[in-house]
Protein backbone atom coordinates (compact mmCIF):
# COMPACT_ATOMS: atom_id res chain seq x y z
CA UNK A 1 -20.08 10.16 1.19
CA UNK A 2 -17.30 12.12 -0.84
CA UNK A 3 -17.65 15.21 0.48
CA UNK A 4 -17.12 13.54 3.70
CA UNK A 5 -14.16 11.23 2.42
CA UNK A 6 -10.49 13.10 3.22
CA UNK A 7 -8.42 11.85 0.80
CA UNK A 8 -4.97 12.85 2.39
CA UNK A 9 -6.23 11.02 5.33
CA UNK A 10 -7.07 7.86 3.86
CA UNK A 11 -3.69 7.78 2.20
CA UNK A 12 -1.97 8.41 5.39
CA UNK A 13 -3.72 5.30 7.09
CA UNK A 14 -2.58 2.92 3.96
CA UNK A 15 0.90 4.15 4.75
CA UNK A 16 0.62 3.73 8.37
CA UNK A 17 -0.46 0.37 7.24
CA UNK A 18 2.18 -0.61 5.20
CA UNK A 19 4.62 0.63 8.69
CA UNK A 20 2.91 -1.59 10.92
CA UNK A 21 2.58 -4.50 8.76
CA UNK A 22 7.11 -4.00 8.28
CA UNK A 23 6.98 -4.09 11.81
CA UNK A 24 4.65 -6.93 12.77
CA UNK A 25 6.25 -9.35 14.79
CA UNK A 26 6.42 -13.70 13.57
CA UNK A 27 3.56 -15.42 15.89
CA UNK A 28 5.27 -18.56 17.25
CA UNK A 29 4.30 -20.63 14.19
CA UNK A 30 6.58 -22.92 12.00
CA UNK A 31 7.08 -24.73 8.90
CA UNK A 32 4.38 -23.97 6.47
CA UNK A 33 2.44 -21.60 8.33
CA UNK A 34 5.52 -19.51 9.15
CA UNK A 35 5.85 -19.15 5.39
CA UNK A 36 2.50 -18.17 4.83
CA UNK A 37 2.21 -15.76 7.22
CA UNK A 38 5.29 -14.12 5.99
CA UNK A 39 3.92 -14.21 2.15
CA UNK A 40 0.57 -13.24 3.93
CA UNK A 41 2.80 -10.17 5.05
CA UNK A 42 4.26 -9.49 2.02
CA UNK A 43 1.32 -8.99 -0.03
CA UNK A 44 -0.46 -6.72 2.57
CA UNK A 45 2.52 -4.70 2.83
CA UNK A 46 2.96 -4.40 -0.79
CA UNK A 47 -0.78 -3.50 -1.56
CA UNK A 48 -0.48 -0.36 1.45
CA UNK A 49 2.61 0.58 0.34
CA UNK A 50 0.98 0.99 -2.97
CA UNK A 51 -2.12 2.97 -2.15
CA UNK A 52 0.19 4.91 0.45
CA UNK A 53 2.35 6.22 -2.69
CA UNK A 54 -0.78 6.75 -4.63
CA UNK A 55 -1.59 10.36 -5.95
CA UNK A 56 -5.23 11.07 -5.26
CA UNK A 57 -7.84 13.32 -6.47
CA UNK A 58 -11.39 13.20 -6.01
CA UNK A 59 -13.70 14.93 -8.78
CA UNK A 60 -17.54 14.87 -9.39
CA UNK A 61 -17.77 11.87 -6.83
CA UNK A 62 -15.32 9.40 -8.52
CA UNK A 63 -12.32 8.75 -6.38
CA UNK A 64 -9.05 8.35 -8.69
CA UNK A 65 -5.49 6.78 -7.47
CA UNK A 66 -2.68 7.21 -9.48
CA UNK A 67 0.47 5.49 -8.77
CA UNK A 68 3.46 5.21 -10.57
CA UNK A 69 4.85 2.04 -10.70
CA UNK A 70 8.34 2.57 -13.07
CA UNK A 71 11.11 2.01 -11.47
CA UNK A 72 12.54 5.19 -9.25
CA UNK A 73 15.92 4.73 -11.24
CA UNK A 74 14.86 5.59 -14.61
CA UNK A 75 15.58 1.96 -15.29
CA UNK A 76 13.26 0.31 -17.86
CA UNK A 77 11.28 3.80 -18.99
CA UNK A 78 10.92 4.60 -22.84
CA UNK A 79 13.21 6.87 -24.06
C-alpha cells in the first residue's frame, strides 16, 4: 500500500476538499438545521484545509503530516 500511496496527490484532494466544501451551496433548510449544517461545514472545511497545508513525507511505510499551526503573522511564537 505505500509504495502505491502518492502523497502529493492525496494532499491535493484534501485541498480540493476544503474548495468545494467554501463553495457548497445552503440546502433549503432553516432554523436549527441551517446552523448545523453550516457548523457541519465549518469543521469539514477546517479539517481539509488542514491536511491540504500539511507537509508530507512518507518513510519506511509510516506516513507523517506535519502542519504548522502558528499563526502566519509571527504573532504568538517564542522569541
Amino acid at each position: 500500500m505505500a509504495e502505491e500511496l502518492d502523497v502529493d496527490a492525496m494532499i491535493q484532494r484534501f485541498r480540493d476538499r476544503a474548495k468545494a466544501v467554501r463553495n457548497r451551496p445552503l440546502p433549503p433548510v432553516a432554523g436549527a438545521e441551517r446552523q448545523q449544517f453550516i457548523r457541519q461545514a465549518q469543521l469539514d472545511y477546517q479539517d481539509f484545509a488542514i491536511i491540504g497545508d500539511a507537509e508530507a513525507s512518507l518513510d519506511g511505510g509510516i506516513l507523517t503530516l506535519r502542519v504548522d499551526l502558528r499563526p502566519k503573522d509571527g504573532a504568538g511564537t517564542d522569541g
